[in-house]
PDB file of N, CA and C in Angstrom:
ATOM      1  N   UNK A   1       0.844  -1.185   0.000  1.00  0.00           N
ATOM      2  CA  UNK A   1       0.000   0.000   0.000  1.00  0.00           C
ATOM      3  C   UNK A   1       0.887   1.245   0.000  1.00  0.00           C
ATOM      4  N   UNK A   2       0.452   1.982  -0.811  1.00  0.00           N
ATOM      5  CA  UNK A   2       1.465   3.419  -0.888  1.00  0.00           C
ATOM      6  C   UNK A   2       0.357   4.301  -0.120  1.00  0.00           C
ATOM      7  N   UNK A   3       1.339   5.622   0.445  1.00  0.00           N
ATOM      8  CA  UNK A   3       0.751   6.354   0.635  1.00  0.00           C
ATOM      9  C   UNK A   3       0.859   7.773  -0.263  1.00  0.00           C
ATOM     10  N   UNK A   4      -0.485   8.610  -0.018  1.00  0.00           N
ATOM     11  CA  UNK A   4      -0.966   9.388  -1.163  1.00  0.00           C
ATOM     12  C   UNK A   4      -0.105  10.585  -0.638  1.00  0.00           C
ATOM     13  N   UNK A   5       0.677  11.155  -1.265  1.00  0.00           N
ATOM     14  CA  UNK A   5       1.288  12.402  -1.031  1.00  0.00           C
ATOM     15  C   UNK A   5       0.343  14.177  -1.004  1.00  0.00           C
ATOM     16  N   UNK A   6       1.392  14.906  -0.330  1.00  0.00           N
ATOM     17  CA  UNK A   6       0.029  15.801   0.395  1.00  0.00           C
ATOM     18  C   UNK A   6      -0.161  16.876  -0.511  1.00  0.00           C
ATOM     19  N   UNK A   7      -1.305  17.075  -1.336  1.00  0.00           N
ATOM     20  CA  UNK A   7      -1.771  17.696  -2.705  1.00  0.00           C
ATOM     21  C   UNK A   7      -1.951  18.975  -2.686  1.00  0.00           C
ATOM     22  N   UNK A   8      -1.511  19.520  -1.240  1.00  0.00           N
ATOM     23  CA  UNK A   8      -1.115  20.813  -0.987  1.00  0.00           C
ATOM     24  C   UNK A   8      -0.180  21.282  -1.506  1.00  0.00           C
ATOM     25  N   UNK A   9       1.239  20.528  -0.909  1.00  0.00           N
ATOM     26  CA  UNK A   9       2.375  20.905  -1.436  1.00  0.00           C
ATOM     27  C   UNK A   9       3.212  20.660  -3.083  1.00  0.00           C
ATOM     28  N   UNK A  10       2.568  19.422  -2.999  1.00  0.00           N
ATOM     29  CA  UNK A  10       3.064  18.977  -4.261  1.00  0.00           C
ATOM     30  C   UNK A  10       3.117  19.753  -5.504  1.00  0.00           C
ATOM     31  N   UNK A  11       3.640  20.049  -6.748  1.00  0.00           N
ATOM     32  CA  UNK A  11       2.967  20.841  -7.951  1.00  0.00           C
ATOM     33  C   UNK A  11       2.120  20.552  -8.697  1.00  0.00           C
ATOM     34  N   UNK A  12       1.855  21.182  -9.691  1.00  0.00           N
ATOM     35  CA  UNK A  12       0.593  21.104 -11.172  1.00  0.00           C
ATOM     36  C   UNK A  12       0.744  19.710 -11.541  1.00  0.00           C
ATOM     37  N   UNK A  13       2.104  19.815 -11.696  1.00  0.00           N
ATOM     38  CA  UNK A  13       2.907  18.821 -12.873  1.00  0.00           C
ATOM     39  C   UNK A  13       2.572  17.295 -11.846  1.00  0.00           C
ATOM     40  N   UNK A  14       3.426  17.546 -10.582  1.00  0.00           N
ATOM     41  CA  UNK A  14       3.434  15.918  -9.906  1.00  0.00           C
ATOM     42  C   UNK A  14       1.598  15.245 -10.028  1.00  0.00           C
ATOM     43  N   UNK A  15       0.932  16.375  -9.222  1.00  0.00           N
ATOM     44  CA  UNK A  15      -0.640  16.010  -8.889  1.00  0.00           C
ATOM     45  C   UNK A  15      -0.943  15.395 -10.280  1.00  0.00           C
ATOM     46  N   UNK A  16      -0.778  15.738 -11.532  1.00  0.00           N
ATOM     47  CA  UNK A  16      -1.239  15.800 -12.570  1.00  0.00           C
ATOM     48  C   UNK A  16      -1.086  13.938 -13.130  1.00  0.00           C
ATOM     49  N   UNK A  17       0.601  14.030 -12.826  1.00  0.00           N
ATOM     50  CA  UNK A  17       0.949  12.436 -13.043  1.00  0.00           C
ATOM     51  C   UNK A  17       0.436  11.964 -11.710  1.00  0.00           C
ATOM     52  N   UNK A  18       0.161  11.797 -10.615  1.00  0.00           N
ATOM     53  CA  UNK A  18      -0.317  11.172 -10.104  1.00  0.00           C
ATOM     54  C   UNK A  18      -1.524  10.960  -9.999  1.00  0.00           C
ATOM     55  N   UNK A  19      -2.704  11.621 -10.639  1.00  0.00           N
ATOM     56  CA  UNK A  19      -3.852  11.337 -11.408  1.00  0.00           C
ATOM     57  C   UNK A  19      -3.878  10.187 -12.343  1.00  0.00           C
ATOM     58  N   UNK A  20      -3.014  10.589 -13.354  1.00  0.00           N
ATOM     59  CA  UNK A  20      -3.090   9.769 -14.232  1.00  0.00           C
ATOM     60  C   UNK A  20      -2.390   8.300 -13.486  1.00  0.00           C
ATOM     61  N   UNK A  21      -1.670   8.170 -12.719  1.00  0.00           N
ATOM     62  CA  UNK A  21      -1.422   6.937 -12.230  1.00  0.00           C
ATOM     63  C   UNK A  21      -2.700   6.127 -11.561  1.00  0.00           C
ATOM     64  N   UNK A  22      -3.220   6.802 -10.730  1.00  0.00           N
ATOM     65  CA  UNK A  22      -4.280   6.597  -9.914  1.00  0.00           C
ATOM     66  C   UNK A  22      -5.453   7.335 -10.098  1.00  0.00           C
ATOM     67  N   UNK A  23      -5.938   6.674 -11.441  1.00  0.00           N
ATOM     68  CA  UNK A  23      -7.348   6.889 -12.182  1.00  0.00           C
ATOM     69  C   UNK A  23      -8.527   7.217 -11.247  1.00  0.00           C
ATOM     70  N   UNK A  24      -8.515   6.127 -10.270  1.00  0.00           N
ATOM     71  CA  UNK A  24      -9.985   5.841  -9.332  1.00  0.00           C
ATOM     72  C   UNK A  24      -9.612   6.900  -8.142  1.00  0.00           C
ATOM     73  N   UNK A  25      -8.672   7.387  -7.937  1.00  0.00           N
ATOM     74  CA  UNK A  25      -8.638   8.729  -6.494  1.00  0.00           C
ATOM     75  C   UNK A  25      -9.466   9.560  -7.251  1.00  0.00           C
ATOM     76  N   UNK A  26     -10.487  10.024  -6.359  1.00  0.00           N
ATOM     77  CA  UNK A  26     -11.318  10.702  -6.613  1.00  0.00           C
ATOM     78  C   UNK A  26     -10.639  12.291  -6.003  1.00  0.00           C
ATOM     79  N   UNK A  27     -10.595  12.260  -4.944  1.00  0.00           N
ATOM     80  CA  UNK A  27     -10.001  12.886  -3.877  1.00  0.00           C
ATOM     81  C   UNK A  27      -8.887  13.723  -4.746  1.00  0.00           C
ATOM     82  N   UNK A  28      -8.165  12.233  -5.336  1.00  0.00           N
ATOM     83  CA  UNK A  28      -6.930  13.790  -6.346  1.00  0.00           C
ATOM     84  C   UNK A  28      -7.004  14.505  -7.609  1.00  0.00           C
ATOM     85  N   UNK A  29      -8.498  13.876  -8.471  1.00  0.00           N
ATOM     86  CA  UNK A  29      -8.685  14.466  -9.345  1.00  0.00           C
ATOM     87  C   UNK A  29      -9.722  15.369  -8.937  1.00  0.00           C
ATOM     88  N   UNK A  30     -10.410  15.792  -7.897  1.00  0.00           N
ATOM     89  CA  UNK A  30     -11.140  16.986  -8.015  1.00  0.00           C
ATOM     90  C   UNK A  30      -9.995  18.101  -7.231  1.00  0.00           C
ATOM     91  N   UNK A  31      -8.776  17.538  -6.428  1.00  0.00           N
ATOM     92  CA  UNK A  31      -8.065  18.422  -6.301  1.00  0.00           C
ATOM     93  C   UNK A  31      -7.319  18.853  -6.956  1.00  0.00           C
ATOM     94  N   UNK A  32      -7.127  18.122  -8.106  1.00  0.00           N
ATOM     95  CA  UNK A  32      -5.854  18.942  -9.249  1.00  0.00           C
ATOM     96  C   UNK A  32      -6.940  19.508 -10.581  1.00  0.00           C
ATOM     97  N   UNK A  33      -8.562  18.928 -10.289  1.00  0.00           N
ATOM     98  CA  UNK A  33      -9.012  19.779 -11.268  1.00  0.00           C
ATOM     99  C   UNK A  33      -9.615  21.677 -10.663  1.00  0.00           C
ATOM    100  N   UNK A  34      -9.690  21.690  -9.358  1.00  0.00           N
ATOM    101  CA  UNK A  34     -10.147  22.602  -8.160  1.00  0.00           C
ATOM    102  C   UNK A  34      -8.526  23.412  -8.668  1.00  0.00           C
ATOM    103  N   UNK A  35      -7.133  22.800  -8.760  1.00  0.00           N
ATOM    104  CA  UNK A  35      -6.263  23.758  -8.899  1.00  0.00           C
ATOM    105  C   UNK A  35      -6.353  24.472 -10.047  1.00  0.00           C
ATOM    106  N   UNK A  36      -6.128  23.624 -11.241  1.00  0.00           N
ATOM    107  CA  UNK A  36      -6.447  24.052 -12.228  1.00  0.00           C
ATOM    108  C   UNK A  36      -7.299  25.059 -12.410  1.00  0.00           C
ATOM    109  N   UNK A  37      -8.570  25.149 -11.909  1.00  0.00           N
ATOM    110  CA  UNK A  37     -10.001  26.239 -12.495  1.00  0.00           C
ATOM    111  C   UNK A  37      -9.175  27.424 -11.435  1.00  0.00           C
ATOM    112  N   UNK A  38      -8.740  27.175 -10.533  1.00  0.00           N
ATOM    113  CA  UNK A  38      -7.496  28.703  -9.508  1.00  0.00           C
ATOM    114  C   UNK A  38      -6.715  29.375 -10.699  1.00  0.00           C
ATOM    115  N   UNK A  39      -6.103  28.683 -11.074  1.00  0.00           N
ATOM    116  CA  UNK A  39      -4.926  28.716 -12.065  1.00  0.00           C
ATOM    117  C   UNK A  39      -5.484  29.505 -13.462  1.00  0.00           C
ATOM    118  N   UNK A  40      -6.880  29.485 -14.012  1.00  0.00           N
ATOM    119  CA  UNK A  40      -7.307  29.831 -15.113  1.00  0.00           C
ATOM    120  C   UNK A  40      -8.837  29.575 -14.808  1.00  0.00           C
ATOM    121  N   UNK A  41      -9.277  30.590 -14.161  1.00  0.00           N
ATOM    122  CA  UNK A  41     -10.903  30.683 -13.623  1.00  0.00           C
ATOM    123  C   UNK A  41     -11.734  31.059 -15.028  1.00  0.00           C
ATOM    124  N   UNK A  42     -11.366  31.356 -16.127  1.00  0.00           N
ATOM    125  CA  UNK A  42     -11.642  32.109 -16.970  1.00  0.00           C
ATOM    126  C   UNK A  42     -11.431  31.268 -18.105  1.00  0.00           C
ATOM    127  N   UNK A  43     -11.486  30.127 -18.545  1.00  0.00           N
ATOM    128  CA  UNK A  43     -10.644  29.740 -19.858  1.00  0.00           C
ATOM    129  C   UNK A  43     -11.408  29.706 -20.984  1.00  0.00           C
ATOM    130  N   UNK A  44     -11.069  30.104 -22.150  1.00  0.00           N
ATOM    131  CA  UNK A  44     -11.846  30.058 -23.739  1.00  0.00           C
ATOM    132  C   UNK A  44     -11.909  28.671 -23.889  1.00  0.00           C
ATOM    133  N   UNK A  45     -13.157  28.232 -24.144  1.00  0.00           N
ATOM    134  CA  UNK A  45     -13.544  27.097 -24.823  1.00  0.00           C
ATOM    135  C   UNK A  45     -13.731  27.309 -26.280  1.00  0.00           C
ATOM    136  N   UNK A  46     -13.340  26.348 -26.757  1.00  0.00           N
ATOM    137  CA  UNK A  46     -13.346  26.222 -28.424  1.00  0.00           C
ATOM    138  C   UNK A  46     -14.368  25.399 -29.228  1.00  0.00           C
ATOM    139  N   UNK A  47     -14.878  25.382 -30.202  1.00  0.00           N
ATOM    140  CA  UNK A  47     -16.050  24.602 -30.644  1.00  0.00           C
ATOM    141  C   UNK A  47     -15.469  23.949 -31.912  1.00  0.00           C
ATOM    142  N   UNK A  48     -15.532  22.886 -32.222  1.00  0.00           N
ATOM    143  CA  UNK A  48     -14.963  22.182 -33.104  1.00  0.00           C
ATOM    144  C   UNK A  48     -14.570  22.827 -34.493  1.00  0.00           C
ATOM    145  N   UNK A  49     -15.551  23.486 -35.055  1.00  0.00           N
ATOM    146  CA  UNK A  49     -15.703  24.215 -36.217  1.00  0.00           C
ATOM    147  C   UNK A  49     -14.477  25.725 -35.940  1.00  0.00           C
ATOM    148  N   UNK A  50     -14.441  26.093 -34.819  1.00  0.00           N
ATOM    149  CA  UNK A  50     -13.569  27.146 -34.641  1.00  0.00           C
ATOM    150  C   UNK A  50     -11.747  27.265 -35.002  1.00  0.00           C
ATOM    151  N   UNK A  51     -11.554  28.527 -35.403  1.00  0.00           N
ATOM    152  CA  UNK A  51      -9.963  27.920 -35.837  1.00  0.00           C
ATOM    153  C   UNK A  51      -9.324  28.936 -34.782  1.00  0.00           C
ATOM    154  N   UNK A  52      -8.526  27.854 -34.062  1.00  0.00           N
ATOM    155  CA  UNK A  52      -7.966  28.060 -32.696  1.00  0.00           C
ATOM    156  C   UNK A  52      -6.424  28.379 -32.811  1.00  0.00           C
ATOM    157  N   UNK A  53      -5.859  28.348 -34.259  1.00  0.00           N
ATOM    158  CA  UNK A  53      -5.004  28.151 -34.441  1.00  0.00           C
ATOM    159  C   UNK A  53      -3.873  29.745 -33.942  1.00  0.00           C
ATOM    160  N   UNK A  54      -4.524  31.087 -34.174  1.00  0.00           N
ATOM    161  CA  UNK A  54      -4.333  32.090 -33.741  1.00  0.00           C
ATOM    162  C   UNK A  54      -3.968  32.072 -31.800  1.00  0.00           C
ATOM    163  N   UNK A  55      -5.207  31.624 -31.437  1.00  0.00           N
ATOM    164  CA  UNK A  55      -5.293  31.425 -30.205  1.00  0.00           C
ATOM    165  C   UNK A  55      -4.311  30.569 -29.564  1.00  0.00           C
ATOM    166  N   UNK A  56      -3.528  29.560 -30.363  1.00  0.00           N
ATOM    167  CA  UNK A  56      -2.405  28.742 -29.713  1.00  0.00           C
ATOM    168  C   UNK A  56      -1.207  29.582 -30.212  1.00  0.00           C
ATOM    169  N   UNK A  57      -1.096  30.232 -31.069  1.00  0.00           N
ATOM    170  CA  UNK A  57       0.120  30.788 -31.448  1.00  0.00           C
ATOM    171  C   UNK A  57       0.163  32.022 -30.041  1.00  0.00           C
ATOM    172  N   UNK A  58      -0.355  32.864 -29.895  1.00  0.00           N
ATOM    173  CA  UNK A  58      -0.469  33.708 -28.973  1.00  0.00           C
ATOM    174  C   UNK A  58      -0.345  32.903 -27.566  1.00  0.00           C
ATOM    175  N   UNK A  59      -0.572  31.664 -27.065  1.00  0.00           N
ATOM    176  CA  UNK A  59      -0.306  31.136 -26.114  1.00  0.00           C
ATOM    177  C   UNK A  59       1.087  30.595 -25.904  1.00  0.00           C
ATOM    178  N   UNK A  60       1.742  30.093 -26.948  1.00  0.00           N
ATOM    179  CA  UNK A  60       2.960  29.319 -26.858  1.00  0.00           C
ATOM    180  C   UNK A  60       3.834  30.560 -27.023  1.00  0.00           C
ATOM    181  N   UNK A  61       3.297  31.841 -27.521  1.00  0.00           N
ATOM    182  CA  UNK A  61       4.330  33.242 -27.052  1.00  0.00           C
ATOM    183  C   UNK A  61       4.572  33.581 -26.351  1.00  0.00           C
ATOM    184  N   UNK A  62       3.499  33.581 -25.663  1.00  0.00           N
ATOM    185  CA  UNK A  62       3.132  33.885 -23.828  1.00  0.00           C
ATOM    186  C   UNK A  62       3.892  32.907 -22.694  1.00  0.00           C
ATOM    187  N   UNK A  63       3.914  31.525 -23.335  1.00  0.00           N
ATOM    188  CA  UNK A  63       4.738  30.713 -22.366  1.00  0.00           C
ATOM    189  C   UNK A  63       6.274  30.786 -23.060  1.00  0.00           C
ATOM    190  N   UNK A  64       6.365  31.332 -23.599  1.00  0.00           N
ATOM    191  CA  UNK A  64       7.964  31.682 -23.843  1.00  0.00           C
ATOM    192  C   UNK A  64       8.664  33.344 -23.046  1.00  0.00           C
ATOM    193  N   UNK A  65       7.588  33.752 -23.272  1.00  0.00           N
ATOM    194  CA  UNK A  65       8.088  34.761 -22.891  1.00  0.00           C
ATOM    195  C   UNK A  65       8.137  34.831 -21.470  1.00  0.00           C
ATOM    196  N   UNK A  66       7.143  34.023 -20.706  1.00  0.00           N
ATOM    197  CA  UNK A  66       7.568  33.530 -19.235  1.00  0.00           C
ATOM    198  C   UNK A  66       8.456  32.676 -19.006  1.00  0.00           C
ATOM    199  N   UNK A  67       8.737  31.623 -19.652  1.00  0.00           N
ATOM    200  CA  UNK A  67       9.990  31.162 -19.459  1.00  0.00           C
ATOM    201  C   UNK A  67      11.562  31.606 -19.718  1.00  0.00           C
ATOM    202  N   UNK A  68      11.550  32.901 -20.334  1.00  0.00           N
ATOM    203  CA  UNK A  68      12.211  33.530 -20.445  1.00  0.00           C
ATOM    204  C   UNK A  68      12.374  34.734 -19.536  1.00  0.00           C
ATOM    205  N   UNK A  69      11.344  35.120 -18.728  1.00  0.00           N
ATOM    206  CA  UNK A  69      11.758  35.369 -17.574  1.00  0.00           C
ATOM    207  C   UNK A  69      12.335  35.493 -16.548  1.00  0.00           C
TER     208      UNK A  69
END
């Protein structure tokens, strides 16, 4: 039996793989989806027919230019 690490401290990234490890925790996917909606309370949804393609170029600028930070 493992034990579940504390989803406070942990990051985006760990919680995220440890979701995906442990499908049936309920407990850690409404807490890494509860972080997430913190993280981006606001997000554009896209509709199939829509071309998003603008909208990702302007995003992957944005995460460069923070990682360049």
């Amino acid at each position: 039996m493992s034990v579940k690490p504390d989803f406070a401290i942990i990051t985006t990234q760990q919680l995220r793989a440890y979701v995906l490890e442990h499908r049936d925790d309920e407990e850690a996917l409404q807490t890494y989806l509860d972080r997430r909606h913190s993280e981006n309370p606001n997000p554009r949804v896209y509709k199939a027919e829509d071309d998003a393609s603008e909208a990702i170029a302007e995003y992957l600028k944005s995460k460069r230019q923070q990682e360049a930070s």
